[in-house]
C-alpha atoms as a PDB file:
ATOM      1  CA  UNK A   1      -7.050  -2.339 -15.853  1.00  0.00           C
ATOM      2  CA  UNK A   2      -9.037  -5.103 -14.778  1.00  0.00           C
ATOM      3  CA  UNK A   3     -10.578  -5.282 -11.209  1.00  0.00           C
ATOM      4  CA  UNK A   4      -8.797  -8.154  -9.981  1.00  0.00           C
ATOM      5  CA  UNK A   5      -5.481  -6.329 -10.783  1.00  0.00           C
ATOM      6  CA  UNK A   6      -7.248  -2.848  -9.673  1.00  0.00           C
ATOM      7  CA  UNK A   7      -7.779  -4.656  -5.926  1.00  0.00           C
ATOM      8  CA  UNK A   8      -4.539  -5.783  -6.359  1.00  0.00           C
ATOM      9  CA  UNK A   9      -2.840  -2.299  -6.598  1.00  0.00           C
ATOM     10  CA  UNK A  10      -4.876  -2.201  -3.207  1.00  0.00           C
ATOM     11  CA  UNK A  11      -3.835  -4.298  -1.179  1.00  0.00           C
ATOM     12  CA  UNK A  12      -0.098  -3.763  -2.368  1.00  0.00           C
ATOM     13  CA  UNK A  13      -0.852   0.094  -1.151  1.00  0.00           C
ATOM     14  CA  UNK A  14      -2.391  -1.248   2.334  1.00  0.00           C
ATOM     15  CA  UNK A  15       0.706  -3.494   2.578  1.00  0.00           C
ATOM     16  CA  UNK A  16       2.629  -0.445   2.312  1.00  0.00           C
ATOM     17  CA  UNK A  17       1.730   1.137   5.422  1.00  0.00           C
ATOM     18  CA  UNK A  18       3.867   0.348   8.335  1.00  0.00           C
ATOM     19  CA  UNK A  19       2.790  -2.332  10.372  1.00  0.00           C
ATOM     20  CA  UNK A  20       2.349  -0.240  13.529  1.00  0.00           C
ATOM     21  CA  UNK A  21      -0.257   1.570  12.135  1.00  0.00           C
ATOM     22  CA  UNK A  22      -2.479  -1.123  10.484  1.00  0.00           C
ATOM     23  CA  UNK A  23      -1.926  -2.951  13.953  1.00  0.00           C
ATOM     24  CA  UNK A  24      -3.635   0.419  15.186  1.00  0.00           C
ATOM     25  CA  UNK A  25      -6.806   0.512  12.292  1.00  0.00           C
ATOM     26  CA  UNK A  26      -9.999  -0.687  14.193  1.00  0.00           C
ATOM     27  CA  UNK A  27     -13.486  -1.607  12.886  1.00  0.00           C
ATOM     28  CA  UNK A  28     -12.845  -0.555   9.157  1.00  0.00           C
ATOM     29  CA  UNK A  29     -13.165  -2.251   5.994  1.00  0.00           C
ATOM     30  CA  UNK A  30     -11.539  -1.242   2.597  1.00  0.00           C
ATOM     31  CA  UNK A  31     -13.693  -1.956  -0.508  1.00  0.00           C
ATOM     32  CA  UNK A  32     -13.634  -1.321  -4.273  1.00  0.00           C
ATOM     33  CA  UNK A  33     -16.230   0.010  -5.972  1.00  0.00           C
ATOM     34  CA  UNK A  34     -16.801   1.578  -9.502  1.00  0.00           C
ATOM     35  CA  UNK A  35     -17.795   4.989  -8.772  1.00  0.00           C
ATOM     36  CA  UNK A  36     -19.061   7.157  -6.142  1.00  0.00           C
ATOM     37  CA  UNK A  37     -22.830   7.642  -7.203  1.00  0.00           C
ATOM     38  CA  UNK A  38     -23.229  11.351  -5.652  1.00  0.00           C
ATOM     39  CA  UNK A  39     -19.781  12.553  -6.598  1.00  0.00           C
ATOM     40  CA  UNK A  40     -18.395  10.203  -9.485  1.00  0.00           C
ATOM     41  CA  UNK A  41     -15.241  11.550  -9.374  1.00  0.00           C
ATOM     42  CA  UNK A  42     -14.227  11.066  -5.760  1.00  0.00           C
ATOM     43  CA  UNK A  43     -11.181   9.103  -5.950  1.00  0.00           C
ATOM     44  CA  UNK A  44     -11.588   7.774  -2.261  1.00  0.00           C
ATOM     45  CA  UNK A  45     -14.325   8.397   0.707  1.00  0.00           C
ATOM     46  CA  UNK A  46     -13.898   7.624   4.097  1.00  0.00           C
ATOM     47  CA  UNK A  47     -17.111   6.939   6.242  1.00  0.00           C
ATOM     48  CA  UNK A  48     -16.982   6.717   9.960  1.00  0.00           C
ATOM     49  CA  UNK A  49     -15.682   7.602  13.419  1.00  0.00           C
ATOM     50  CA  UNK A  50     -12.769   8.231  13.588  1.00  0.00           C
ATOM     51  CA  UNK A  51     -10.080   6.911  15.716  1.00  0.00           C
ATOM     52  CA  UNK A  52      -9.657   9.989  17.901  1.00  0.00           C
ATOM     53  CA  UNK A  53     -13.452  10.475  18.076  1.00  0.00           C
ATOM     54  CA  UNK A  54     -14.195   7.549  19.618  1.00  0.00           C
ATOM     55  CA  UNK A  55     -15.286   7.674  23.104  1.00  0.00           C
ATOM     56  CA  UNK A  56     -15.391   4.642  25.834  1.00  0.00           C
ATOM     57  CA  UNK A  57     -18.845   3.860  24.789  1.00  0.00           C
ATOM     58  CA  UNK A  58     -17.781   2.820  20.761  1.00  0.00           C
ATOM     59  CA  UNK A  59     -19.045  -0.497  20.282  1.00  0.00           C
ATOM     60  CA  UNK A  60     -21.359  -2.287  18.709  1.00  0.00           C
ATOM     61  CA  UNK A  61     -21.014  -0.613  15.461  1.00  0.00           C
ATOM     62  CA  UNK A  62     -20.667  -1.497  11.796  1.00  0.00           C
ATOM     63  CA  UNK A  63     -17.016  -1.000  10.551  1.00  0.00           C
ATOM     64  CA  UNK A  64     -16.100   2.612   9.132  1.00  0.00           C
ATOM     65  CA  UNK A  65     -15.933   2.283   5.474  1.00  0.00           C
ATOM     66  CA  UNK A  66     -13.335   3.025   3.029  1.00  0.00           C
ATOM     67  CA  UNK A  67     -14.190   2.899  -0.544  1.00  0.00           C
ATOM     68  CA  UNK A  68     -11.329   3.052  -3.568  1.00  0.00           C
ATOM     69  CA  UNK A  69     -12.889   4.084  -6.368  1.00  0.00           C
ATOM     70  CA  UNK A  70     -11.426   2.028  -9.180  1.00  0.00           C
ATOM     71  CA  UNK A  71     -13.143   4.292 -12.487  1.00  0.00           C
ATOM     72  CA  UNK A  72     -12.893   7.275 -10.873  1.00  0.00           C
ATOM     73  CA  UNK A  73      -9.183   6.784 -10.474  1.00  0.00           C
ATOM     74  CA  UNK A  74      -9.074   5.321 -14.099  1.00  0.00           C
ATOM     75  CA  UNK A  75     -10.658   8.365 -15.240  1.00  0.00           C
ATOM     76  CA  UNK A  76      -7.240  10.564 -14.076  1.00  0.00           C
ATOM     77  CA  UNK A  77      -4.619   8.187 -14.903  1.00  0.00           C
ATOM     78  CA  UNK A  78      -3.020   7.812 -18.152  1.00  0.00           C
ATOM     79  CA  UNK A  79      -0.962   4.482 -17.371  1.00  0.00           C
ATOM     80  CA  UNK A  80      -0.653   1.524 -14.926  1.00  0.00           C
ATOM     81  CA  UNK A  81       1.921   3.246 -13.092  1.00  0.00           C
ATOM     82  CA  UNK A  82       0.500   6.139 -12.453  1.00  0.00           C
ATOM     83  CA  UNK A  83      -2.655   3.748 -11.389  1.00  0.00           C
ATOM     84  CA  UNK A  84      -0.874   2.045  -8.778  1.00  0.00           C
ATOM     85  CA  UNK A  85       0.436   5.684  -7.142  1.00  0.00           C
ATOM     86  CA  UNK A  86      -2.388   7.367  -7.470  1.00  0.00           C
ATOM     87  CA  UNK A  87      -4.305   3.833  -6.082  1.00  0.00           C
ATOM     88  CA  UNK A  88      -1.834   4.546  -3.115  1.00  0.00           C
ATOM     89  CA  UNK A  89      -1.778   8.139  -2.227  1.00  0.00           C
ATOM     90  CA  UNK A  90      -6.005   7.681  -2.168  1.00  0.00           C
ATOM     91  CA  UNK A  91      -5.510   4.876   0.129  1.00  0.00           C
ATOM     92  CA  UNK A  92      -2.649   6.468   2.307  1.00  0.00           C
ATOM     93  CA  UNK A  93      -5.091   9.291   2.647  1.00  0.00           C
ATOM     94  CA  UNK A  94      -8.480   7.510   3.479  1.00  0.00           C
ATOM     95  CA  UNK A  95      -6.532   5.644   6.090  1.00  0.00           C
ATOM     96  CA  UNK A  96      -5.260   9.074   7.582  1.00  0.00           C
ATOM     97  CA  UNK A  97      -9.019  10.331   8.075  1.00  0.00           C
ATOM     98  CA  UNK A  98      -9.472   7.031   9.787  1.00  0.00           C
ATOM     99  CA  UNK A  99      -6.872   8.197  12.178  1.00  0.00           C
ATOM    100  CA  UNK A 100      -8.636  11.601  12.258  1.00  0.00           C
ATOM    101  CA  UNK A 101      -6.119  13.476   9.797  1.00  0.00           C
ATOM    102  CA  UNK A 102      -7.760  16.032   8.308  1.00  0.00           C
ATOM    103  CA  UNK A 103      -8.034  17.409   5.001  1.00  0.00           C
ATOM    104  CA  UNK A 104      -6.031  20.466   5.276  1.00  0.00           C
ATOM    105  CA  UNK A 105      -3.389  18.377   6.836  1.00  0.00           C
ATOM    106  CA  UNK A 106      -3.225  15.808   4.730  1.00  0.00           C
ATOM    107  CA  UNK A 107      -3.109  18.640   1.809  1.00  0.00           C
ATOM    108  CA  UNK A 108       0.543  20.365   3.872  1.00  0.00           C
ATOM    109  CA  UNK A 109       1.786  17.003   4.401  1.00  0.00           C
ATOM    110  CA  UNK A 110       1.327  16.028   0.171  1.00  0.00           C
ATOM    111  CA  UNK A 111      -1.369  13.944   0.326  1.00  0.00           C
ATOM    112  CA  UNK A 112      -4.233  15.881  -1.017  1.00  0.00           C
END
């Protein structure tokens, strides 16, 4: 899968989310990269504060991060369809920890 096609699958799996909650992300930017260079295969990685952990005094901050990461996913997918739902799930849950979902929760709710 190409990358153009890859950020694609992205943006359709932002898109996906209802509007009330992307109306809701603050300060966060969703990028593409190859691989994770500590842990190459992370499918996803969220870095920042949280939504729930930030206090009156947030500001002035660069925007939390979250990173898709387009080989890793690759790696675990046999076929473009099961690219573009495993492109979402990842998103779905690096948005979550933006809203200060954890892990465990994300895990009982299916999207581990």
């Amino acid at each position: 899968m190409t990358r153009r096609r890859f950020e694609e699958a992205v943006a359709d799996a932002l898109d996906s989310i209802p509007p009330q909650l992307t109306a809701a992300m603050d300060n966060v930017v969703v990028l593409v990269e190859e691989r994770n260079p500590e842990e190459p295969e992370l499918l996803g990685l969220y870095e920042g504060i949280a939504l729930t952990e930030r206090m009156s005094d947030y500001g002035g901050v660069l925007p939390d991060r979250i990173t898709i990461y387009q080989d890793a996913i690759l790696d675990v997918c046999d076929d473009v369809d099961e690219v573009v739902h495993e492109v979402a799930v990842t998103v779905v849950h690096e948005v979550a920890h933006h809203f200060g979902i954890d892990e465990e929760t994300l895990h009982e709710l299916g999207w581990g």
